[in-house]
C-alpha atoms as a PDB file:
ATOM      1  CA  UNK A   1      14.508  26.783   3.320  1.00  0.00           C
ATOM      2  CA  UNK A   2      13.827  25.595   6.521  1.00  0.00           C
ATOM      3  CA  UNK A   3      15.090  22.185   8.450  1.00  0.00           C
ATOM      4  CA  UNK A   4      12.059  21.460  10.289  1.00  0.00           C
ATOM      5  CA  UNK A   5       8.632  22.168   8.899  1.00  0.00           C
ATOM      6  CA  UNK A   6       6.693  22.242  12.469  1.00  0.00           C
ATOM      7  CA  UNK A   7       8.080  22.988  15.635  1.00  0.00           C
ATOM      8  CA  UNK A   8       6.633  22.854  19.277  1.00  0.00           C
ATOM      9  CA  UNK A   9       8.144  25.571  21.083  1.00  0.00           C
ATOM     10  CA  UNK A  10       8.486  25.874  24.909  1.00  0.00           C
ATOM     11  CA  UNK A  11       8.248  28.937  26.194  1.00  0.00           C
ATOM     12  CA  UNK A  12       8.634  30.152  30.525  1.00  0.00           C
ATOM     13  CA  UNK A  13       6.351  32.260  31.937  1.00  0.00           C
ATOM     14  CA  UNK A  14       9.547  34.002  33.300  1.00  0.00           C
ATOM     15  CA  UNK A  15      10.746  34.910  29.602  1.00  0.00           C
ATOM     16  CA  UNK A  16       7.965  37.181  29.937  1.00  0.00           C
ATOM     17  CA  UNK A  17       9.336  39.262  31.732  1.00  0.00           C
ATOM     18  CA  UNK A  18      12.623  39.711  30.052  1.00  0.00           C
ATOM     19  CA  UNK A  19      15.471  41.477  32.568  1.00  0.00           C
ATOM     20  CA  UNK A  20      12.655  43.682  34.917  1.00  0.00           C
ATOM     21  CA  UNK A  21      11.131  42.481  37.789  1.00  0.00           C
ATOM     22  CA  UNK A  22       7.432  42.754  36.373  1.00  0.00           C
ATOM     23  CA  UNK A  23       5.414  39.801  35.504  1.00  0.00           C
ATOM     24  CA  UNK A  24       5.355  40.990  32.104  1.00  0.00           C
ATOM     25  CA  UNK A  25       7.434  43.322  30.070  1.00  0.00           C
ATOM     26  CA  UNK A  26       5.906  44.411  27.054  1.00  0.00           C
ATOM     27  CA  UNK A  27       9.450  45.510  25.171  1.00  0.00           C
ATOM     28  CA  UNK A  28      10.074  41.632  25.656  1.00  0.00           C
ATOM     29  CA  UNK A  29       6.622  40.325  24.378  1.00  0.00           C
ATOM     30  CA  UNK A  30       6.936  42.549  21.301  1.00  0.00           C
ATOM     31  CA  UNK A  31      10.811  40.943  20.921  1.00  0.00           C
ATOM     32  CA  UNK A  32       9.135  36.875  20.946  1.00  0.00           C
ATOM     33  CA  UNK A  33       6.687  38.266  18.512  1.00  0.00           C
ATOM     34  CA  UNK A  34       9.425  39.528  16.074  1.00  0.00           C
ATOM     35  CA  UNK A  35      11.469  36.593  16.554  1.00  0.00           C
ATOM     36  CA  UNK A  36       8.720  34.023  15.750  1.00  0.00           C
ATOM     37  CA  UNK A  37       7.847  36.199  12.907  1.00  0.00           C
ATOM     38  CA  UNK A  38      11.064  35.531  11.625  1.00  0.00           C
ATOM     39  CA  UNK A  39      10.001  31.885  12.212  1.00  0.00           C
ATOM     40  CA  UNK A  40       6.582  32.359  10.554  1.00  0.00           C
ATOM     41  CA  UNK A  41       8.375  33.874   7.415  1.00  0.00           C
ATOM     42  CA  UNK A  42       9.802  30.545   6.390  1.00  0.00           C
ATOM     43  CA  UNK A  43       6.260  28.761   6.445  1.00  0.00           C
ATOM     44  CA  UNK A  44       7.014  26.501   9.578  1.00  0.00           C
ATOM     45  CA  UNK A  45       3.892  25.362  11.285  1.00  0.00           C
ATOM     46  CA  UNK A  46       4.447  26.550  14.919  1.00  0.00           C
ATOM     47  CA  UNK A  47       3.015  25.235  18.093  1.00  0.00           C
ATOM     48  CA  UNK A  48       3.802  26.838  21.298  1.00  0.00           C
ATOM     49  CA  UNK A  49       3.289  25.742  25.065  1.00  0.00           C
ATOM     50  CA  UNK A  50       3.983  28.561  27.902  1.00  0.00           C
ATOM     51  CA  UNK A  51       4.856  28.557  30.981  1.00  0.00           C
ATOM     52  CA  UNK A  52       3.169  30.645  34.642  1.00  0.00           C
ATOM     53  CA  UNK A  53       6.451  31.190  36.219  1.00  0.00           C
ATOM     54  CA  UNK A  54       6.326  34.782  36.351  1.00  0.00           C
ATOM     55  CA  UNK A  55       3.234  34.646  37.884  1.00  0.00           C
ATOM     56  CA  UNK A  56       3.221  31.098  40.303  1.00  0.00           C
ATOM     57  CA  UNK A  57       5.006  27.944  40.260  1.00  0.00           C
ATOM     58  CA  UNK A  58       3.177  25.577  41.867  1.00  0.00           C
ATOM     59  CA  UNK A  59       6.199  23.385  43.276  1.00  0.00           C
ATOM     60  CA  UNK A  60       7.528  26.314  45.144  1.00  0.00           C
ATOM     61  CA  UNK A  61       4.257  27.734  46.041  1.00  0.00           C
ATOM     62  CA  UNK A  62       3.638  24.100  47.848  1.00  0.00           C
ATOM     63  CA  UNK A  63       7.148  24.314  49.723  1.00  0.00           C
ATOM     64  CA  UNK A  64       7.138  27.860  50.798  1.00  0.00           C
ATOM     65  CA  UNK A  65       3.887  28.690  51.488  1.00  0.00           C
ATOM     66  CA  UNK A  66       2.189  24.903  52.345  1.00  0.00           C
ATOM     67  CA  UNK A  67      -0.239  24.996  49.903  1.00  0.00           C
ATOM     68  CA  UNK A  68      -1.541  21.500  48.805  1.00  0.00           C
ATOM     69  CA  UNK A  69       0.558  20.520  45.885  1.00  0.00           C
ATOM     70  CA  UNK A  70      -2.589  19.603  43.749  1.00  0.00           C
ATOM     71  CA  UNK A  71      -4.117  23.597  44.465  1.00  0.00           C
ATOM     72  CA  UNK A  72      -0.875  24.919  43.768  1.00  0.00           C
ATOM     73  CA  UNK A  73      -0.318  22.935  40.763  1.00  0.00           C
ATOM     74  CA  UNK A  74      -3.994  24.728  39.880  1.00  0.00           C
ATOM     75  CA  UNK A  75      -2.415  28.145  40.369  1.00  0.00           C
ATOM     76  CA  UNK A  76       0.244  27.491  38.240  1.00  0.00           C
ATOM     77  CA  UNK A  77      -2.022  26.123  35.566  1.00  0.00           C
ATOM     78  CA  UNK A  78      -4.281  29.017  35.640  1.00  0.00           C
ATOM     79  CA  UNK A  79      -1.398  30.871  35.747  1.00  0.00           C
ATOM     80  CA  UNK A  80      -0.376  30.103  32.328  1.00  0.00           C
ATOM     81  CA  UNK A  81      -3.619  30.885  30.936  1.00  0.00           C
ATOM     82  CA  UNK A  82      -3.279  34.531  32.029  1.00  0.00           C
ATOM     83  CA  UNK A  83       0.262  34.050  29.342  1.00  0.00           C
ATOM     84  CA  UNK A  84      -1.797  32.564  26.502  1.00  0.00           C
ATOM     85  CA  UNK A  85      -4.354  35.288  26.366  1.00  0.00           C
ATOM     86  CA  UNK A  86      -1.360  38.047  26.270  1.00  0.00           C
ATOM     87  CA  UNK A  87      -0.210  35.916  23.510  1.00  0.00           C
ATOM     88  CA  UNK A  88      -2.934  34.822  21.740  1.00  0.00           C
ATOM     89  CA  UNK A  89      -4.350  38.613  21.700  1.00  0.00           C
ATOM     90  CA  UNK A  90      -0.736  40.122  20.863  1.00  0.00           C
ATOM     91  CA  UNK A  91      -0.201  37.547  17.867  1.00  0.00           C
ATOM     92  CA  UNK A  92      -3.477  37.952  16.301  1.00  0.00           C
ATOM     93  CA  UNK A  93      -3.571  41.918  16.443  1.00  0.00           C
ATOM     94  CA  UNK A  94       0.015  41.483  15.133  1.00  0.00           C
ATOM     95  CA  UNK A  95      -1.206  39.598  11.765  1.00  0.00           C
ATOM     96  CA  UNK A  96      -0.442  36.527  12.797  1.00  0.00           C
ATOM     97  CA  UNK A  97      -3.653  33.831  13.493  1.00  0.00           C
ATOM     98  CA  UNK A  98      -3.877  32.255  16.747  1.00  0.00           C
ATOM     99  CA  UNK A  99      -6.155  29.947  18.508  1.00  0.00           C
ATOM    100  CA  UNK A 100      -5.480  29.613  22.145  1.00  0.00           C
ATOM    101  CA  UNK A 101      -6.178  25.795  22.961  1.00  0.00           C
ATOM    102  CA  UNK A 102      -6.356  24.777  27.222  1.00  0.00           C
ATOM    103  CA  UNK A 103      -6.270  21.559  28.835  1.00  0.00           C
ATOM    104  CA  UNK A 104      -9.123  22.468  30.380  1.00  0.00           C
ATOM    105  CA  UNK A 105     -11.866  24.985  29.964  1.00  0.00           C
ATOM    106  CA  UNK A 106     -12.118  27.863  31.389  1.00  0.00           C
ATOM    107  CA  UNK A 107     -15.993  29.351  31.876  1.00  0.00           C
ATOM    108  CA  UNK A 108     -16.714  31.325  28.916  1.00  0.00           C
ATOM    109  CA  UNK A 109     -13.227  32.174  27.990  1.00  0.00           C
ATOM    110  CA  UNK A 110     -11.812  29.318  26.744  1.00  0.00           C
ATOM    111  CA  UNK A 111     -13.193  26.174  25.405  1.00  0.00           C
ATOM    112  CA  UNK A 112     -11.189  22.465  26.611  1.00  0.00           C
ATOM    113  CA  UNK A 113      -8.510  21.206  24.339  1.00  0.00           C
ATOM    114  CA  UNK A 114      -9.671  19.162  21.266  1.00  0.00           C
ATOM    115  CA  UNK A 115      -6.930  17.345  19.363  1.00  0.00           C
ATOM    116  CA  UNK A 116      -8.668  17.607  16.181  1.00  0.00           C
ATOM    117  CA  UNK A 117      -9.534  21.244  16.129  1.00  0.00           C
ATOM    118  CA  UNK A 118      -5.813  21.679  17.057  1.00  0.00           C
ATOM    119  CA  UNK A 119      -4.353  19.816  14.087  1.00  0.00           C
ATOM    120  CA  UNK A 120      -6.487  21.632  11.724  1.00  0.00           C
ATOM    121  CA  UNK A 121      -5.842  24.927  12.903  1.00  0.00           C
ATOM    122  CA  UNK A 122      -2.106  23.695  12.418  1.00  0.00           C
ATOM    123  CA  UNK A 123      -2.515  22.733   8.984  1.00  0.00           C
ATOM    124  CA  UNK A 124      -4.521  25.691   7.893  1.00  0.00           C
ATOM    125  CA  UNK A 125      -0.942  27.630   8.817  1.00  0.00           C
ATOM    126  CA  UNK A 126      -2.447  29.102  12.509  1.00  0.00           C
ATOM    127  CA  UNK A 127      -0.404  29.183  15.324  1.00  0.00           C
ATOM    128  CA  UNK A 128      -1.438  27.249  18.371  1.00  0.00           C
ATOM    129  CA  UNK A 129      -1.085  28.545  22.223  1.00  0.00           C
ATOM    130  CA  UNK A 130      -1.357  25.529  24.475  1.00  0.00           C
ATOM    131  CA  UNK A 131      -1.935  26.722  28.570  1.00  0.00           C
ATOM    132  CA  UNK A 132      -2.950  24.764  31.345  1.00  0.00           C
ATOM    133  CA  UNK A 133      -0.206  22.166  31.381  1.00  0.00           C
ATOM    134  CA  UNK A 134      -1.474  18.616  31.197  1.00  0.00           C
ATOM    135  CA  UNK A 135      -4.492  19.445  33.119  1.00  0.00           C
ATOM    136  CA  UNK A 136      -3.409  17.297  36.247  1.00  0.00           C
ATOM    137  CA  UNK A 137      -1.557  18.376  39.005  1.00  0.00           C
ATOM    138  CA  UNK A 138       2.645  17.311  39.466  1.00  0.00           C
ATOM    139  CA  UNK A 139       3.440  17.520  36.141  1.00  0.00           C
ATOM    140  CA  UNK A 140       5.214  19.973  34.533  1.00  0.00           C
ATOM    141  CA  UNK A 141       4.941  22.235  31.247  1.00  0.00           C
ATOM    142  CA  UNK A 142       8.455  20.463  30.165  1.00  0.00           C
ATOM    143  CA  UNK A 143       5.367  17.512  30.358  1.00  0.00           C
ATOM    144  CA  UNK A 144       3.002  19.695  28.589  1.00  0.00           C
ATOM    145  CA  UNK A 145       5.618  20.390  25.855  1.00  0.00           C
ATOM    146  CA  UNK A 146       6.677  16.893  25.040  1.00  0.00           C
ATOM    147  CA  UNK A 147       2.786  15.801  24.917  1.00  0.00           C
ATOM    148  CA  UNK A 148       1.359  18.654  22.814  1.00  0.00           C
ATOM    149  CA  UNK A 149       4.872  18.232  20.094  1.00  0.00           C
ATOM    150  CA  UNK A 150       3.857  14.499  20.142  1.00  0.00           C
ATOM    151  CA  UNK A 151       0.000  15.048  19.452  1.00  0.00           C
ATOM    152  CA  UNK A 152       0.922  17.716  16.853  1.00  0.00           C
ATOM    153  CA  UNK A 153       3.623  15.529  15.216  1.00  0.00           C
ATOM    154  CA  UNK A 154       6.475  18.351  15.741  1.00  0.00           C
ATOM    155  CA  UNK A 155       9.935  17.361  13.620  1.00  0.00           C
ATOM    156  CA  UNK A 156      11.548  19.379  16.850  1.00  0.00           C
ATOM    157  CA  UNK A 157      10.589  20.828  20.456  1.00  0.00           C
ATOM    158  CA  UNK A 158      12.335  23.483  21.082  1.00  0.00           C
ATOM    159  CA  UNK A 159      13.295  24.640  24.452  1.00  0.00           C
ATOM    160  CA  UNK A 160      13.836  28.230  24.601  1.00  0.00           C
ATOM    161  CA  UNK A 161      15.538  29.473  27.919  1.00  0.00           C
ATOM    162  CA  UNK A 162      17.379  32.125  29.327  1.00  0.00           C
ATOM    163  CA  UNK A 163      20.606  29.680  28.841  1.00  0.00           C
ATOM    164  CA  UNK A 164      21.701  29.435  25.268  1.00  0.00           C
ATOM    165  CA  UNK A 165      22.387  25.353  25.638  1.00  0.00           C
ATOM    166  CA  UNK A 166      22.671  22.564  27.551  1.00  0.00           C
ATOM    167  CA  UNK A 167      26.370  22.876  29.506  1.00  0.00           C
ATOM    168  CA  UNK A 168      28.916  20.664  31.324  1.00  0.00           C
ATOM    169  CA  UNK A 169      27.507  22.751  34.615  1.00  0.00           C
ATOM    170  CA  UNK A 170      25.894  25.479  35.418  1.00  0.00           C
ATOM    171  CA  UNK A 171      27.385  28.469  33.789  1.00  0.00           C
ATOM    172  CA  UNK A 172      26.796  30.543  36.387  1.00  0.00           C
ATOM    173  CA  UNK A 173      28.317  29.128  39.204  1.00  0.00           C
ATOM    174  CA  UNK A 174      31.388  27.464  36.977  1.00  0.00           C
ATOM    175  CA  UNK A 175      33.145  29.380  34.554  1.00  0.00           C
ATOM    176  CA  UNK A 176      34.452  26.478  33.068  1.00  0.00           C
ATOM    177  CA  UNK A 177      32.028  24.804  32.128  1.00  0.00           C
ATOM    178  CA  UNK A 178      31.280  23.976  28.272  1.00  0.00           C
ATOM    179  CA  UNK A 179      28.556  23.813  26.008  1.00  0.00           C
ATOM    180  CA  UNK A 180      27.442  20.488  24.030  1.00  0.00           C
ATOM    181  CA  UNK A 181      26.672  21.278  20.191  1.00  0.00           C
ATOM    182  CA  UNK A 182      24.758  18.074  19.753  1.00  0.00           C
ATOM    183  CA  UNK A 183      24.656  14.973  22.685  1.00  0.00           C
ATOM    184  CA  UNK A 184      22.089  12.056  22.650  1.00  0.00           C
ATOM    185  CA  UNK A 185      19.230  11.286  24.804  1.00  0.00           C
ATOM    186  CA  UNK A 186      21.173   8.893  26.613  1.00  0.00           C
ATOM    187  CA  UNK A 187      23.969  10.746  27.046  1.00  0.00           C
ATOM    188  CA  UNK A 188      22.353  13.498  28.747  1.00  0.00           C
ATOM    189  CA  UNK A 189      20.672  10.585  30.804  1.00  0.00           C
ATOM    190  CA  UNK A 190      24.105   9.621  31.637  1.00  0.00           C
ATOM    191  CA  UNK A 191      25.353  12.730  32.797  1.00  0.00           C
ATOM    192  CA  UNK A 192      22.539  14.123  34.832  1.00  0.00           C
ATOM    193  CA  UNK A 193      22.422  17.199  32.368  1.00  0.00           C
ATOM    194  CA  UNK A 194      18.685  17.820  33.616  1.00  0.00           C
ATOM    195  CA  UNK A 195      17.526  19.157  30.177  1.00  0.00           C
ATOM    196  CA  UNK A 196      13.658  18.660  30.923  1.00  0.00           C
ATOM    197  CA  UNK A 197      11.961  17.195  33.816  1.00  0.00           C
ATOM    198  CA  UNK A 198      12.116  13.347  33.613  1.00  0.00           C
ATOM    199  CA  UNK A 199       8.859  12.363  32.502  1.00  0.00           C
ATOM    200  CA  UNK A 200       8.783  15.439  29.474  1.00  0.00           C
ATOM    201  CA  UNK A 201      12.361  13.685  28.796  1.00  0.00           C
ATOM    202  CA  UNK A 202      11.227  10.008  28.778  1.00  0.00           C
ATOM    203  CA  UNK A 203       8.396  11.045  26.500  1.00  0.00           C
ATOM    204  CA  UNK A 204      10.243  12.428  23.796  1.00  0.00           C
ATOM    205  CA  UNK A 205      13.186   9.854  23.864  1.00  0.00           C
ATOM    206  CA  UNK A 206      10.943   6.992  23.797  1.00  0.00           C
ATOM    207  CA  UNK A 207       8.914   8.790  20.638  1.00  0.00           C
ATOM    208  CA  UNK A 208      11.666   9.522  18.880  1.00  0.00           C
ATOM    209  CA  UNK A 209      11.299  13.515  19.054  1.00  0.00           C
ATOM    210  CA  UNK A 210      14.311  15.675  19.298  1.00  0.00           C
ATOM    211  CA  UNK A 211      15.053  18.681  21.413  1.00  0.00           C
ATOM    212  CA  UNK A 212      17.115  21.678  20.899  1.00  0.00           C
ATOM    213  CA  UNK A 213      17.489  23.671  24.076  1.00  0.00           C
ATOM    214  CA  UNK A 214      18.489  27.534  23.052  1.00  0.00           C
ATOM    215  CA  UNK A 215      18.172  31.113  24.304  1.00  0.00           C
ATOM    216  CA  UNK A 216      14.947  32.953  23.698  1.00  0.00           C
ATOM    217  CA  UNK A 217      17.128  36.306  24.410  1.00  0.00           C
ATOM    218  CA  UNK A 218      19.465  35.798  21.501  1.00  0.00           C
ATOM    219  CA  UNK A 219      18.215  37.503  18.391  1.00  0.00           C
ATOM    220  CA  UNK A 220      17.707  35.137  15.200  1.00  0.00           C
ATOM    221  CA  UNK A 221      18.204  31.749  17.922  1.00  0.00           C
ATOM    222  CA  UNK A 222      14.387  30.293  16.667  1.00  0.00           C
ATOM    223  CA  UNK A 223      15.045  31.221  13.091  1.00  0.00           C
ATOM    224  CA  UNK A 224      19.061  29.680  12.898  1.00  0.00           C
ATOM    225  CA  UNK A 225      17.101  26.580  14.625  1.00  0.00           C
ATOM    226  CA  UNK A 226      14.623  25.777  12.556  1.00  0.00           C
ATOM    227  CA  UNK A 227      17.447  26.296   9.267  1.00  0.00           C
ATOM    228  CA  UNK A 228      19.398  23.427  10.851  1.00  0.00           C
ATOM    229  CA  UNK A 229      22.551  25.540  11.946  1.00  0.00           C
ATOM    230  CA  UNK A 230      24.571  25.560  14.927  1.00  0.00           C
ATOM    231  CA  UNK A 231      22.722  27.138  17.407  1.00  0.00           C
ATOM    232  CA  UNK A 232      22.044  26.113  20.885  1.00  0.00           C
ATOM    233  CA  UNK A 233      22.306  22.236  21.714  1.00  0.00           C
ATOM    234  CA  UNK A 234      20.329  19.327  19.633  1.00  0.00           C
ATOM    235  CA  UNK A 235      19.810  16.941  21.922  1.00  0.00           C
ATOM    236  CA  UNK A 236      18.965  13.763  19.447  1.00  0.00           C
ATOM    237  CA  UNK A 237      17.614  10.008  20.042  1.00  0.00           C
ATOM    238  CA  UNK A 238      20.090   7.527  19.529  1.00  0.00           C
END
C-alpha cells in the first residue's frame, strides 16, 4: 500500500533524452512509461509537469543568443508542449488515460488549462500532463511544479532528476560529498542546497507540501517513493 495517494511529479525535458545526444530517445520514454506504471499499479493519482530542456531553455537561450527573455521564455514554453504530446500520445496508446492540460492554448491542439476539468480528470483515476509552465515568462517549471501539486492537492512533488538526492555538493565535482536522507525546508534554505528555484521552493514551504528529489534513471525510484521508503531525499516543512 502506498504512502502518498497523489503525487505531482516533475519531470526535465532533458530526461527525455536519457544518455544520447537526441532530443528524445525513445528506449528512455518507453523506461518513464514502465516506471510510472509501476506507480499507476498501486492506484496513486498522478500528476505530472515536464520540462523543454532538451529542446530550449529559455534562460540560456536569452544569455547566449540575446533573445528577449520574455520570447525565449515563449520558446521554452512551447517547448514543453512538443514533451506533453509525446507523452500524452505514448501513455494513452500504452493503456494508460491521459489528458494533456496547457497554461495556455494552443490553436486547435490544445485547449487552456481549466482547474476544474483537471481535478476531475484526477479523480476519475486519469493522469494529467501539465506543459507550458506558468504561462508567463521568468518563471520556471520548478514554478510550474509547485503550482500545479498545490492546485491538485498532491500529498508529495516529486522531483525526478538525473541526481538521485539532494547532496552536501555537487557530486560531480566533489567526491566527498554526502547525500541527505531527509532535511527540512529551512535547512536546505540554510545551506544554499538549491533544490528548486526559489519561488517553486517558497511555494511549497509556505503550503506545507513536501518534496522528495530522486533519480528518474534508477529503476523502481517513483514506486520505493510513493511506498514511503528510503529513496532519494524528503525534503519536509518544519
Amino acid at each position: 500500500m502506498s504512502k502518498y495517494k497523489k503525487i505531482l511529479l516533475k519531470l526535465s525535458g532533458e530526461s527525455l533524452m536519457g544518455e544520447t545526444s537526441n532530443s528524445i530517445d525513445n528506449a528512455t520514454v518507453e523506461y518513464i512509461l514502465n516506471e510510472l506504471k509501476e506507480v499507476l499499479a498501486l492506484g496513486v493519482k498522478v500528476g505530472i509537469v515536464i520540462g523543454g530542456g532538451n529542446f530550449f531553455r529559455g534562460v540560456a537561450g536569452s544569455e547566449k543568443l540575446g533573445i528577449q527573455r520574455e520570447n525565449a521564455d515563449a520558446m521554452g514554453m512551447l517547448a514543453t508542449v512538443m514533451n506533453g504530446i509525446l507523452l500524452r500520445d505514448v501513455f494513452n496508446s500504452n493503456g494508460i488515460k491521459t489528458k494533456l492540460f496547457s497554461a495556455m492554448p494552443i490553436g486547435s491542439f490544445i485547449k487552456g488549462y481549466n482547474r476544474d476539468s483537471m481535478i476531475k480528470r484526477v479523480n476519475d483515476g486519469e493522469v494529467v500532463v501539465f506543459v507550458g509552465g506558468t504561462g508567463h515568462p521568468y518563471f520556471t517549471t520548478d514554478s510550474g511544479a509547485a503550482l500545479r501539486g498545490l492546485e491538485m492537492s498532491a500529498d508529495l512533488l516529486i522531483k525526478a532528476t538525473k541526481v538521485d538526492g539532494v547532496y552536501t555538493a555537487d557530486p560531480k565535482k566533489d567526491k566527498t560529498a554526502t547525500k541527505y536522507d531527509k532535511l527540512s525546508f529551512d535547512e536546505a534554505l540554510d545551506k544554499k542546497l538549491g533544490v528548486m528555484d526559489v519561488a517553486a521552493f517558497a511555494l511549497c514551504r509556505e503550503n506545507n507540501l513536501n518534496i522528495n528529489v530522486c533519480s528518474i534513471f534508477k529503476a523502481g525510484s517513483l514506486k520505493r517513493v510513493v511506498m514511503g521508503e528510503d529513496e532519494g531525499t524528503l525534503v519536509y516543512c518544519n
